[in-house]
PDB file of N, CA and C in Angstrom:
ATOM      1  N   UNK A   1       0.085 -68.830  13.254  1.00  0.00           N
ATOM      2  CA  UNK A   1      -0.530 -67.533  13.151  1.00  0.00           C
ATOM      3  C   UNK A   1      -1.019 -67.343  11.723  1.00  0.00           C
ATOM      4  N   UNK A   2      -2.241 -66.837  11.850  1.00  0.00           N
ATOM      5  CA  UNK A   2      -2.742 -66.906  10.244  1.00  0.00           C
ATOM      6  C   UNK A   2      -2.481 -66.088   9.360  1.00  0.00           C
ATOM      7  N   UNK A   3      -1.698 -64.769  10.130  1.00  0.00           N
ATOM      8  CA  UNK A   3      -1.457 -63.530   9.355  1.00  0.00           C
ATOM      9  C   UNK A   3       0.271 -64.211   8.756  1.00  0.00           C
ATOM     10  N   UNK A   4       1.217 -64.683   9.364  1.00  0.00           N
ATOM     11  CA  UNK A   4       2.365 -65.335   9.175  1.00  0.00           C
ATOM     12  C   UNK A   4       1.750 -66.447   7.780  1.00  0.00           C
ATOM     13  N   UNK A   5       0.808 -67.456   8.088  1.00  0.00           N
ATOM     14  CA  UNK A   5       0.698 -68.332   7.390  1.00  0.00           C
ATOM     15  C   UNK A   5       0.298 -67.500   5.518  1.00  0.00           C
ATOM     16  N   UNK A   6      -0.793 -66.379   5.632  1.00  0.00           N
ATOM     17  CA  UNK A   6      -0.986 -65.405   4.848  1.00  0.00           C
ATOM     18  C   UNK A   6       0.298 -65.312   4.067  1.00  0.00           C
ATOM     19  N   UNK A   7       1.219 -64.032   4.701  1.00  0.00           N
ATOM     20  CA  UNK A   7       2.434 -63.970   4.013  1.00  0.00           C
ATOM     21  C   UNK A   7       3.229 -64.661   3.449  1.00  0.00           C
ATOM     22  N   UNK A   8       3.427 -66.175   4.063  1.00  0.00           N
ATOM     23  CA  UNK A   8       4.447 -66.750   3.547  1.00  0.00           C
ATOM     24  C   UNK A   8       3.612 -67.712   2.112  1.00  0.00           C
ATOM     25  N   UNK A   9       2.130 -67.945   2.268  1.00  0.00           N
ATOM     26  CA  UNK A   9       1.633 -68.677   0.928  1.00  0.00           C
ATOM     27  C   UNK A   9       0.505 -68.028   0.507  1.00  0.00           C
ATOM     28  N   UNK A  10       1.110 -66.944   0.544  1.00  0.00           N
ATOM     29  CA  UNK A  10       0.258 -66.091  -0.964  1.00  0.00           C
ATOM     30  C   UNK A  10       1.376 -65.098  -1.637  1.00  0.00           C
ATOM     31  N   UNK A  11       2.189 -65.644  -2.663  1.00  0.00           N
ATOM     32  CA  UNK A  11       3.133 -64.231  -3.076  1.00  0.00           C
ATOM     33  C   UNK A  11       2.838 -63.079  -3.118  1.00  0.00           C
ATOM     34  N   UNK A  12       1.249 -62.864  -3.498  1.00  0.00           N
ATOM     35  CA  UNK A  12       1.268 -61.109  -3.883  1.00  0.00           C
ATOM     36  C   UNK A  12       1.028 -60.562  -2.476  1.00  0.00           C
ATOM     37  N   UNK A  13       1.022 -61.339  -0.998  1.00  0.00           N
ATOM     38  CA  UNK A  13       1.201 -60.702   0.063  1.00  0.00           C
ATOM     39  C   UNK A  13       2.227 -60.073   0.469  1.00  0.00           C
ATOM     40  N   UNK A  14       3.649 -61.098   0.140  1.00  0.00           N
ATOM     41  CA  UNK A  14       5.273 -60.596   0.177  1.00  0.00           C
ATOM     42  C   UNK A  14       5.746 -59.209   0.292  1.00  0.00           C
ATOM     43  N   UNK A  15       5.062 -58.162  -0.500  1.00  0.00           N
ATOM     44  CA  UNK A  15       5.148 -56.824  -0.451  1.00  0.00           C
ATOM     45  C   UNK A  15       4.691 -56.437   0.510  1.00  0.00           C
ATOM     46  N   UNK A  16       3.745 -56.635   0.800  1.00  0.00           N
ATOM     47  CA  UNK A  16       2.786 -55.679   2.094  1.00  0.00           C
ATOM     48  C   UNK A  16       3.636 -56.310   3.351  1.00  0.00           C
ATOM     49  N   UNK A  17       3.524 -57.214   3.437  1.00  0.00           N
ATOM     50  CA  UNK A  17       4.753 -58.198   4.234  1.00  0.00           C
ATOM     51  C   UNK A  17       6.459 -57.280   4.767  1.00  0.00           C
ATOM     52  N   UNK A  18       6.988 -57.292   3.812  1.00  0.00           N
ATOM     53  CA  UNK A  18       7.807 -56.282   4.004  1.00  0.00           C
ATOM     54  C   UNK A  18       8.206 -55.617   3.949  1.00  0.00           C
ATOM     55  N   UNK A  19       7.488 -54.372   4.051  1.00  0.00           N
ATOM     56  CA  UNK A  19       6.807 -53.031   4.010  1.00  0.00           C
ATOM     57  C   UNK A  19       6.452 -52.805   5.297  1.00  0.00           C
ATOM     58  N   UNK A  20       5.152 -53.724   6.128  1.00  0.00           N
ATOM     59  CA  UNK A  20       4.953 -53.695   7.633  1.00  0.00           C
ATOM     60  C   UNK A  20       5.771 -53.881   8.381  1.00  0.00           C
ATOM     61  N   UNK A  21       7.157 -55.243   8.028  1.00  0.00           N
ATOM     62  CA  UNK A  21       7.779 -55.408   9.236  1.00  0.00           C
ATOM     63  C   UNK A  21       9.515 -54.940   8.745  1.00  0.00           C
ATOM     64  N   UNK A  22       9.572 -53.690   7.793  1.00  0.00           N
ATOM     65  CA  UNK A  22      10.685 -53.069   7.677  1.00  0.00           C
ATOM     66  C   UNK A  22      10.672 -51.927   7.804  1.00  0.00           C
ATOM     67  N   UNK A  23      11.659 -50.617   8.180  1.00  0.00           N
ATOM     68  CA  UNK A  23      11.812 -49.420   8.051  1.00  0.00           C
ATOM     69  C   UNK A  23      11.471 -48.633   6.995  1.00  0.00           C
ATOM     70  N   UNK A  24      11.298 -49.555   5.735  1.00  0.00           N
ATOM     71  CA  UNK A  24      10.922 -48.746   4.714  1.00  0.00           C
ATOM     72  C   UNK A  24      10.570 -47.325   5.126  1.00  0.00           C
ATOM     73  N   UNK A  25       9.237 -47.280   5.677  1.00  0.00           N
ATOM     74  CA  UNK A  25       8.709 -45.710   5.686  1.00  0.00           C
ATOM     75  C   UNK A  25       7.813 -45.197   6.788  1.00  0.00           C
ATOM     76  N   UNK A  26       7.833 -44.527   7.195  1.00  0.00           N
ATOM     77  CA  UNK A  26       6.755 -44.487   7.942  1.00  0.00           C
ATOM     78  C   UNK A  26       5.703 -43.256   7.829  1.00  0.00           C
ATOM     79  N   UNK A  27       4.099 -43.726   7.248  1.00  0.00           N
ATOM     80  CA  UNK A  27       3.414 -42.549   6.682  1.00  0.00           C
ATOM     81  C   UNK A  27       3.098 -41.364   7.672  1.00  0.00           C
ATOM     82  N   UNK A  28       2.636 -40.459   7.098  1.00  0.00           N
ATOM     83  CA  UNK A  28       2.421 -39.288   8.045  1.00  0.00           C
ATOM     84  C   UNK A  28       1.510 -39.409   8.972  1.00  0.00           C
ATOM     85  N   UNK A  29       0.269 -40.182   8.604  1.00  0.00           N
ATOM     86  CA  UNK A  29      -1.163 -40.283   9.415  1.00  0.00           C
ATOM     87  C   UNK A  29      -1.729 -41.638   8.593  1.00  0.00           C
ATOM     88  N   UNK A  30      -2.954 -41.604   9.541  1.00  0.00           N
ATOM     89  CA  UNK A  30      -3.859 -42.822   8.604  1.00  0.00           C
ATOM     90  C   UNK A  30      -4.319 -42.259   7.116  1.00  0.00           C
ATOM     91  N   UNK A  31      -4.249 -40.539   7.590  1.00  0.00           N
ATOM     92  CA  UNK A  31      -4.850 -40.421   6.343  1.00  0.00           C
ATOM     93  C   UNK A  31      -4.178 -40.306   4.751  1.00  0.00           C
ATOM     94  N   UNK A  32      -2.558 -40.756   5.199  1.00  0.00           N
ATOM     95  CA  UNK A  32      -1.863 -40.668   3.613  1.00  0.00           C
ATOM     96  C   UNK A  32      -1.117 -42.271   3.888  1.00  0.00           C
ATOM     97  N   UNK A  33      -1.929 -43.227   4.927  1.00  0.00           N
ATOM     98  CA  UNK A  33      -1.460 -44.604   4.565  1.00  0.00           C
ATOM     99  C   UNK A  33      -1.657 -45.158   3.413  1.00  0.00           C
ATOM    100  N   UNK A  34      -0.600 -46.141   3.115  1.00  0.00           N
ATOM    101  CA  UNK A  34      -0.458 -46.824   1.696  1.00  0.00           C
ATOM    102  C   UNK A  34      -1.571 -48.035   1.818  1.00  0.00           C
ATOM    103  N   UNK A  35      -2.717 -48.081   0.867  1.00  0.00           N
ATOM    104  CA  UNK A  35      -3.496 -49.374   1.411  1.00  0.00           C
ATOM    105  C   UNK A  35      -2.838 -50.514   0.119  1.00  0.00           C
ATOM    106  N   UNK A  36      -1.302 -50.584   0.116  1.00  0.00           N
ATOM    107  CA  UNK A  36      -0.984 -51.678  -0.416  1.00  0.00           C
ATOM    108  C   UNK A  36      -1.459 -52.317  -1.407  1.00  0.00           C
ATOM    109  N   UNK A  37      -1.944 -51.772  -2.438  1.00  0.00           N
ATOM    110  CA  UNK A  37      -2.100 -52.480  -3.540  1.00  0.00           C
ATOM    111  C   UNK A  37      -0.739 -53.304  -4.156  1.00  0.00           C
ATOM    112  N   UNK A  38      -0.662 -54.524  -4.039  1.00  0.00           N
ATOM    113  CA  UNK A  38       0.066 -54.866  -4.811  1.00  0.00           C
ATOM    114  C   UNK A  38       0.566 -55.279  -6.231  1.00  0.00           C
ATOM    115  N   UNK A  39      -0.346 -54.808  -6.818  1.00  0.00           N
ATOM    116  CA  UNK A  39      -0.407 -55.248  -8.593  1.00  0.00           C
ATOM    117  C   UNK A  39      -0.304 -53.869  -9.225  1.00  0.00           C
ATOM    118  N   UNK A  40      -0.213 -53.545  -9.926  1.00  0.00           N
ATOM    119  CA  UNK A  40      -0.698 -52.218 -10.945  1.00  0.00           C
ATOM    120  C   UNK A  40      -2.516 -52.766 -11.040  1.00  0.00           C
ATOM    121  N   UNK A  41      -3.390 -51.245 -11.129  1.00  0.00           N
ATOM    122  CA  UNK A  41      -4.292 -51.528 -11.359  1.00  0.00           C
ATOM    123  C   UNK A  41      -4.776 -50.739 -12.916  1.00  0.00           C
ATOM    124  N   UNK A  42      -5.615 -51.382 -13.572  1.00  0.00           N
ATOM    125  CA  UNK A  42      -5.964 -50.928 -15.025  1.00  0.00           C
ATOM    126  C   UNK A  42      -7.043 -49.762 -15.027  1.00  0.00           C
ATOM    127  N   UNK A  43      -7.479 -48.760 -14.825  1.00  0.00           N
ATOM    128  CA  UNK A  43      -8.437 -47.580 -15.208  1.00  0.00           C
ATOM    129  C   UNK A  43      -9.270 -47.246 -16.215  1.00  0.00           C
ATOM    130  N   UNK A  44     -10.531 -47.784 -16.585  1.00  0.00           N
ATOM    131  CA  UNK A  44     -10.899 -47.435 -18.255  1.00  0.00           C
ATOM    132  C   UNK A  44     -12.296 -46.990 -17.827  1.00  0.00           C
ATOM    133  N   UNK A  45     -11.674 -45.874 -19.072  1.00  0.00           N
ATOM    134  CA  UNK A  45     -12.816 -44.495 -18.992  1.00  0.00           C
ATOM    135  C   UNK A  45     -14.223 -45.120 -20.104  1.00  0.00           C
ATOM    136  N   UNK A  46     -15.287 -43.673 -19.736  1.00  0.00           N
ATOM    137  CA  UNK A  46     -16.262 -44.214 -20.259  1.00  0.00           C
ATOM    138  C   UNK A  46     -15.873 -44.736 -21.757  1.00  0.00           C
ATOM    139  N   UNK A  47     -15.034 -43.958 -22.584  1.00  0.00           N
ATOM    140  CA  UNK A  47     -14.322 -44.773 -24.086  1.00  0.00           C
ATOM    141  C   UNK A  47     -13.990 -45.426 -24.392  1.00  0.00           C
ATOM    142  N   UNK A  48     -13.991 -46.049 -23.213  1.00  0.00           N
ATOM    143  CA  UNK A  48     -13.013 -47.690 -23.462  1.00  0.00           C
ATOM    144  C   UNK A  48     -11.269 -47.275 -23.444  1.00  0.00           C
ATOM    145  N   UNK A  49     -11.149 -46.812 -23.267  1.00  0.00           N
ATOM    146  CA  UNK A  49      -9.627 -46.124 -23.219  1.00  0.00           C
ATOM    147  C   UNK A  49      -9.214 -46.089 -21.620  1.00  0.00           C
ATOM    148  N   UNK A  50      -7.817 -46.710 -21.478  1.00  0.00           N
ATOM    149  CA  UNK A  50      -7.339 -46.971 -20.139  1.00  0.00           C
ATOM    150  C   UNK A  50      -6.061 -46.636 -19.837  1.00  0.00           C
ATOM    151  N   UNK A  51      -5.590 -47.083 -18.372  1.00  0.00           N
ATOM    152  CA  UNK A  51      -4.228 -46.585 -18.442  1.00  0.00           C
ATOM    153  C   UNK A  51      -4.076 -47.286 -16.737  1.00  0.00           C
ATOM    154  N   UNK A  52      -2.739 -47.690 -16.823  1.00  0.00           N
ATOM    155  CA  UNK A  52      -2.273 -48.367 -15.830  1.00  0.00           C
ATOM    156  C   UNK A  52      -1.893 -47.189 -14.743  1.00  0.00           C
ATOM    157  N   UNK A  53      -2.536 -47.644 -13.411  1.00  0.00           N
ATOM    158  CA  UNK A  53      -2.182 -46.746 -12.088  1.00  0.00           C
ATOM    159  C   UNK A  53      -0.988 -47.825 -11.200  1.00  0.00           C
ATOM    160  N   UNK A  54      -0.470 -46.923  -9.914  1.00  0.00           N
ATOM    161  CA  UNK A  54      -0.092 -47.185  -8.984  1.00  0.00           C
ATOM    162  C   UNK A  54      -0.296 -46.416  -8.040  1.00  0.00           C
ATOM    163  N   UNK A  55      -0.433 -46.224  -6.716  1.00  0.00           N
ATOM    164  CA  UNK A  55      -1.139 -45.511  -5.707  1.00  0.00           C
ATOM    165  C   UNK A  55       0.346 -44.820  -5.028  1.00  0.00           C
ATOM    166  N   UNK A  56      -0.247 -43.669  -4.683  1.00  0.00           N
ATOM    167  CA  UNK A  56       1.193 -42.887  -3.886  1.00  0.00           C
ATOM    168  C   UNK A  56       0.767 -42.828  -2.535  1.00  0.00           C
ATOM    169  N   UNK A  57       2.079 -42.330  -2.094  1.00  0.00           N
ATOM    170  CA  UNK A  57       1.710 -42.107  -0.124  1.00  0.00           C
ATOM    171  C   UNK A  57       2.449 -41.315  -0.057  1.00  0.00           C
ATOM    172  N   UNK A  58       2.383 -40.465   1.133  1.00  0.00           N
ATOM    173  CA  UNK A  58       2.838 -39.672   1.718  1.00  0.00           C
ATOM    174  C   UNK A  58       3.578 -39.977   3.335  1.00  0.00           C
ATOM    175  N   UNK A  59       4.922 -39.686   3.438  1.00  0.00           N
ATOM    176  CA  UNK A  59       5.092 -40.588   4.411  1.00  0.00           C
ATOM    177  C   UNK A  59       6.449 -39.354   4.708  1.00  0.00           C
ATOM    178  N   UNK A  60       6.805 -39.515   6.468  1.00  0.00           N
ATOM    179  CA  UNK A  60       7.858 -38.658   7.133  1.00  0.00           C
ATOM    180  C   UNK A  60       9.225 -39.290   6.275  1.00  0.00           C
ATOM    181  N   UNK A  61      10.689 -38.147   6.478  1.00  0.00           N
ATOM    182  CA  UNK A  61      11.615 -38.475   6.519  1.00  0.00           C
ATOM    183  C   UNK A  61      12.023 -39.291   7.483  1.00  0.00           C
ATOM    184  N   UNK A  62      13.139 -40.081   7.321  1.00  0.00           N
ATOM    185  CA  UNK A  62      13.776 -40.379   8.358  1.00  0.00           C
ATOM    186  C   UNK A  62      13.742 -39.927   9.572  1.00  0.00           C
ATOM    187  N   UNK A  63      14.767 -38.636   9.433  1.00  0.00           N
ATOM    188  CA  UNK A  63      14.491 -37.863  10.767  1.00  0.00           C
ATOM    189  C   UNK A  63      13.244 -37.101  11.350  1.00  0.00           C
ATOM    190  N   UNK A  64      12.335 -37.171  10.787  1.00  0.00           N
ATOM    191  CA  UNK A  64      10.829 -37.153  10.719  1.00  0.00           C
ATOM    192  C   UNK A  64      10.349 -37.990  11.594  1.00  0.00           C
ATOM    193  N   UNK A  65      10.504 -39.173  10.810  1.00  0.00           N
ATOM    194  CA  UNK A  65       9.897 -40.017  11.803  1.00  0.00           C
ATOM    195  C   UNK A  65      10.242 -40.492  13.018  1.00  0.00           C
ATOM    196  N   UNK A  66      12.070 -40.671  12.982  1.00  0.00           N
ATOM    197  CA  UNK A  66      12.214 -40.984  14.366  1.00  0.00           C
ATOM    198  C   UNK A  66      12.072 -39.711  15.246  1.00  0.00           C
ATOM    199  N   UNK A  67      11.833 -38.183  15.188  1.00  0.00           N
ATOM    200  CA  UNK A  67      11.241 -37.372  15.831  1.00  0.00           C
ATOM    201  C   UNK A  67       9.743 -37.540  16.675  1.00  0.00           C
ATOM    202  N   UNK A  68       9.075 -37.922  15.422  1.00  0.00           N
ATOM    203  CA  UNK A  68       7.643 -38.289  15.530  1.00  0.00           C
ATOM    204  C   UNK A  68       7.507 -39.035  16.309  1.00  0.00           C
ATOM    205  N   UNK A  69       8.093 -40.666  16.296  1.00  0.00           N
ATOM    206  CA  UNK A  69       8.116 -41.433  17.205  1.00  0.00           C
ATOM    207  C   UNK A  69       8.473 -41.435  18.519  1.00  0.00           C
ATOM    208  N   UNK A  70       9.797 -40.634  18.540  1.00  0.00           N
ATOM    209  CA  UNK A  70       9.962 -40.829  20.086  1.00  0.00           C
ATOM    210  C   UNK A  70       9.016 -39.714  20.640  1.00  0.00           C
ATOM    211  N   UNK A  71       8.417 -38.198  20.028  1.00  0.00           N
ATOM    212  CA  UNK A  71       7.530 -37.521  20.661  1.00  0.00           C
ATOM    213  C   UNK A  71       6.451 -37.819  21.048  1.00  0.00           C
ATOM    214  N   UNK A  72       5.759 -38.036  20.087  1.00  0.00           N
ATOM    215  CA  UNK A  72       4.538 -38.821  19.926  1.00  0.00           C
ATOM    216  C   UNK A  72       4.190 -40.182  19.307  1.00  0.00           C
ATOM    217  N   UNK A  73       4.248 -41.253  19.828  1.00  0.00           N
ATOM    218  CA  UNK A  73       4.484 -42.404  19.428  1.00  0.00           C
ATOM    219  C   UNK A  73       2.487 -42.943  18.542  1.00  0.00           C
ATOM    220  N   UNK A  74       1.625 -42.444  19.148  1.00  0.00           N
ATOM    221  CA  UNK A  74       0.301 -42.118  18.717  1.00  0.00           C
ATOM    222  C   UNK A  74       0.036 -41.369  17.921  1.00  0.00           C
ATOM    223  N   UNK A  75       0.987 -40.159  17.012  1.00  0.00           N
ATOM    224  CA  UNK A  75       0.458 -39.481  16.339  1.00  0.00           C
ATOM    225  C   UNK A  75      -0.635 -39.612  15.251  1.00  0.00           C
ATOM    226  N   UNK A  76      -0.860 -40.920  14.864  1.00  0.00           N
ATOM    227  CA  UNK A  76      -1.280 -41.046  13.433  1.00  0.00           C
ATOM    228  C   UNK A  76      -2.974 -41.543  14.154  1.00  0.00           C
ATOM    229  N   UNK A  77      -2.885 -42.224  14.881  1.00  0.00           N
ATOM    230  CA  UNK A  77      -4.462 -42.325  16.078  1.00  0.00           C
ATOM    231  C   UNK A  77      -4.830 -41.381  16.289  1.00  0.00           C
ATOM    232  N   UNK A  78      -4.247 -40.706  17.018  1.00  0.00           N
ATOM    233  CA  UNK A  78      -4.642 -39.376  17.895  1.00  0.00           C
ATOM    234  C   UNK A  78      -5.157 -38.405  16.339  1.00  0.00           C
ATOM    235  N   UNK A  79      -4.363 -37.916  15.642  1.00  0.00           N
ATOM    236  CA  UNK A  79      -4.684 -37.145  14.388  1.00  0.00           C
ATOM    237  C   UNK A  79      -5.972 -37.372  13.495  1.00  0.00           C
ATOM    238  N   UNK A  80      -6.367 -38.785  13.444  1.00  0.00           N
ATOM    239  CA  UNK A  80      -7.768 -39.348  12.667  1.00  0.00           C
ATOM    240  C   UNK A  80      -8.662 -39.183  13.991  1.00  0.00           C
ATOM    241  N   UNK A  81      -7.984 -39.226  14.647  1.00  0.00           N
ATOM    242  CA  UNK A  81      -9.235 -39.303  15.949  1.00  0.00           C
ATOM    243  C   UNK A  81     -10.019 -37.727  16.074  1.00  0.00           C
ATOM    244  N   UNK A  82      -8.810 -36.932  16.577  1.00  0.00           N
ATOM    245  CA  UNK A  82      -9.201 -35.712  16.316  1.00  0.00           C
ATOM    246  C   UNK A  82      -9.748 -34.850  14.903  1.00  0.00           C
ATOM    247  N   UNK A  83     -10.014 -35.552  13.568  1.00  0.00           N
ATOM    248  CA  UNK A  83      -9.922 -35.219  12.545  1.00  0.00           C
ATOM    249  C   UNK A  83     -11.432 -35.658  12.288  1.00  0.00           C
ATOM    250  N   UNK A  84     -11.871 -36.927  12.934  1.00  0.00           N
ATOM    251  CA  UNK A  84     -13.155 -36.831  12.883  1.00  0.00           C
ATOM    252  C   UNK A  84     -13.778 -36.518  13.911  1.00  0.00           C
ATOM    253  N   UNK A  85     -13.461 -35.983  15.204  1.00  0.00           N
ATOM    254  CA  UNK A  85     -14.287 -35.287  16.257  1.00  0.00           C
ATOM    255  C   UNK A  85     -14.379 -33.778  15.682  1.00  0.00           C
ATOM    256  N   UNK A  86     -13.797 -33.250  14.807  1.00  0.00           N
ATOM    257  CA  UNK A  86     -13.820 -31.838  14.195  1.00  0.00           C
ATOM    258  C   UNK A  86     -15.604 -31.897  13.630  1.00  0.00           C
ATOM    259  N   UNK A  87     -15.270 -33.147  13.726  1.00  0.00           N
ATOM    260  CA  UNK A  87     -16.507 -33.307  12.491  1.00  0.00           C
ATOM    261  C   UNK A  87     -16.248 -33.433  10.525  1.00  0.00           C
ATOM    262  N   UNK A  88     -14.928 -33.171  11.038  1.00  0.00           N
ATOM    263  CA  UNK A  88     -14.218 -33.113   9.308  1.00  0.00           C
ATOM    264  C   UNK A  88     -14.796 -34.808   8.774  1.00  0.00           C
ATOM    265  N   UNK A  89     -14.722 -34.779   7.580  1.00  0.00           N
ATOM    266  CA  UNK A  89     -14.997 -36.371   6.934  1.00  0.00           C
ATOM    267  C   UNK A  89     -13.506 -36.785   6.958  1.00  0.00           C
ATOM    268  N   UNK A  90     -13.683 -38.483   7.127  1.00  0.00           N
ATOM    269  CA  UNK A  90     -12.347 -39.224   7.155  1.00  0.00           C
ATOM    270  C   UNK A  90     -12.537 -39.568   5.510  1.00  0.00           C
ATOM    271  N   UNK A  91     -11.876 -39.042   4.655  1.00  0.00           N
ATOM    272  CA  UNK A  91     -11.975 -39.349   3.250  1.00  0.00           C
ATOM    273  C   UNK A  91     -10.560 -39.329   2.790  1.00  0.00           C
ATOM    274  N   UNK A  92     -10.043 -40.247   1.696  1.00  0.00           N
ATOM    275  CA  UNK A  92      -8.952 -40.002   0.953  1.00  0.00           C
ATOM    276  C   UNK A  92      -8.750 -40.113  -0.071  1.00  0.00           C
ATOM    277  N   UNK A  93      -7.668 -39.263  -0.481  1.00  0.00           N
ATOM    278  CA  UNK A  93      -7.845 -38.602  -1.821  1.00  0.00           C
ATOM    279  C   UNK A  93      -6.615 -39.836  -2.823  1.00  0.00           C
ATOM    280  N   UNK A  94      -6.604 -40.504  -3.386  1.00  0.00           N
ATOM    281  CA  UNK A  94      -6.131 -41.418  -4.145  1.00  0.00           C
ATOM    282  C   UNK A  94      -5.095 -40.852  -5.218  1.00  0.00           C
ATOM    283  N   UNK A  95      -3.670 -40.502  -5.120  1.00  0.00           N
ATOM    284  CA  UNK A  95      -2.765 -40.420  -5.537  1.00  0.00           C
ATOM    285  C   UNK A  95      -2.186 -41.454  -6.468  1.00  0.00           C
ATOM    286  N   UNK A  96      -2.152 -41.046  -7.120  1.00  0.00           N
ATOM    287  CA  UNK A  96      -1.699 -42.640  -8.334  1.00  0.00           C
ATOM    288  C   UNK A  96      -0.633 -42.153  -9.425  1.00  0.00           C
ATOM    289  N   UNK A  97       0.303 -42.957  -9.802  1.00  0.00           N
ATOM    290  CA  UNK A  97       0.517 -42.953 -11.002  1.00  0.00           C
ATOM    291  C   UNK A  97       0.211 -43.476 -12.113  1.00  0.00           C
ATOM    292  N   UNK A  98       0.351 -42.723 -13.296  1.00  0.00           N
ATOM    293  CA  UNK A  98      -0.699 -43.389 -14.623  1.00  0.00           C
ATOM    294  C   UNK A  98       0.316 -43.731 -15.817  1.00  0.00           C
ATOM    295  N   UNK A  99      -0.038 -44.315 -16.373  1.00  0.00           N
ATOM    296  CA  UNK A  99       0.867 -44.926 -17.310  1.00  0.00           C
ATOM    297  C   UNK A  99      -0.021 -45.438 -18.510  1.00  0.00           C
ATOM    298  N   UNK A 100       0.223 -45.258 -19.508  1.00  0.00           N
ATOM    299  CA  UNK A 100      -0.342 -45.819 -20.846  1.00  0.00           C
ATOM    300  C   UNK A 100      -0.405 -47.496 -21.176  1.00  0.00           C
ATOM    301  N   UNK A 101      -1.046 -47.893 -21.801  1.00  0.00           N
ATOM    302  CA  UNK A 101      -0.846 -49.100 -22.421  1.00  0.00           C
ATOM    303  C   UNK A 101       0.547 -49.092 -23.477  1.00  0.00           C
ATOM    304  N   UNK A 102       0.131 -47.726 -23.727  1.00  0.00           N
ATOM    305  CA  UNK A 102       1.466 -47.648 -24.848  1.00  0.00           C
ATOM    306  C   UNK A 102       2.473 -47.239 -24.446  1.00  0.00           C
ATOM    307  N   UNK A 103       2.732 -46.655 -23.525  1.00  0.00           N
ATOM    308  CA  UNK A 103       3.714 -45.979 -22.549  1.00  0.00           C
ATOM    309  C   UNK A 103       4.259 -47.312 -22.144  1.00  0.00           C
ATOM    310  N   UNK A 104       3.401 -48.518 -21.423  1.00  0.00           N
ATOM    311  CA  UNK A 104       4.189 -49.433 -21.143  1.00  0.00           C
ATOM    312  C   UNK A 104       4.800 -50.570 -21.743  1.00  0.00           C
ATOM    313  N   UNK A 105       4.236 -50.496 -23.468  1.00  0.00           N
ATOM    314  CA  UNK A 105       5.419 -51.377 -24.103  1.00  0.00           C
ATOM    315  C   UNK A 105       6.671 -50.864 -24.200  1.00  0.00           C
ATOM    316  N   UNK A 106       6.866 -49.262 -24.084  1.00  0.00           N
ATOM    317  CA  UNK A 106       8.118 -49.008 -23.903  1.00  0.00           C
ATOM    318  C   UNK A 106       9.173 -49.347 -22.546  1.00  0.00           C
ATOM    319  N   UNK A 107       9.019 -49.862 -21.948  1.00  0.00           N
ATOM    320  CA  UNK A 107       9.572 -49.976 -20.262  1.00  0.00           C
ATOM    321  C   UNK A 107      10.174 -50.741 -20.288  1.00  0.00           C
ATOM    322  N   UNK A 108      12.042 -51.353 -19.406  1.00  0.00           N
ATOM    323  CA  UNK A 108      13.141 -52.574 -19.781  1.00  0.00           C
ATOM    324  C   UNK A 108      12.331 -53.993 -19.216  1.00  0.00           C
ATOM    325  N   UNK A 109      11.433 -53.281 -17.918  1.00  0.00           N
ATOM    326  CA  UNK A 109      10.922 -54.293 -16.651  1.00  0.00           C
ATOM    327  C   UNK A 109       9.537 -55.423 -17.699  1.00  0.00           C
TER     328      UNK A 109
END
């Protein structure tokens, strides 16, 4: 399977890897899914001045989700589905955390 073969020989797949096939979390909708970035990404403004991101999500509790699930096991389909038959735009809004260049020589990691 090529998605198996993927995960196991490419390391920076490993995360997204098990993330999909663990409990970790389960997001609210498509529209606050995590699209898995796995690296930190770098940000630089028109100044040349930058700053390290990481992307956030929004995702049920526990008991959230196993609610969600056993009610509606489609919620997160059904919700984009209906979200663009409104006519609403399917757009998302990019949650990140930011961090300095200088901020991160201070860090143990």
């Amino acid at each position: 399977n090529a998605w198996f073969d993927f995960l196991a020989n490419v390391p920076e797949s490993q995360h997204a890897g098990l993330m999909l096939l663990s409990d970790h979390v389960t997001p609210v909708g498509w529209c606050f899914m995590s699209g898995y970035g796995v690296h930190t990404f770098r940000w630089v403004n028109k100044e040349g001045k930058s700053v390290f991101i990481k992307q956030g999500v929004k995702q049920f509790t526990e008991d959230e989700a196993v609610k969600m699930c056993g009610e509606d096991p489609v919620h997160a389909k059904r919700d984009l589905w209906e979200h663009i038959e409104k006519g609403d735009d399917a757009r998302w809004t990019m949650l990140v955390q930011v961090m300095t260049p200088e901020e991160a020589k201070s860090v143990s990691f």
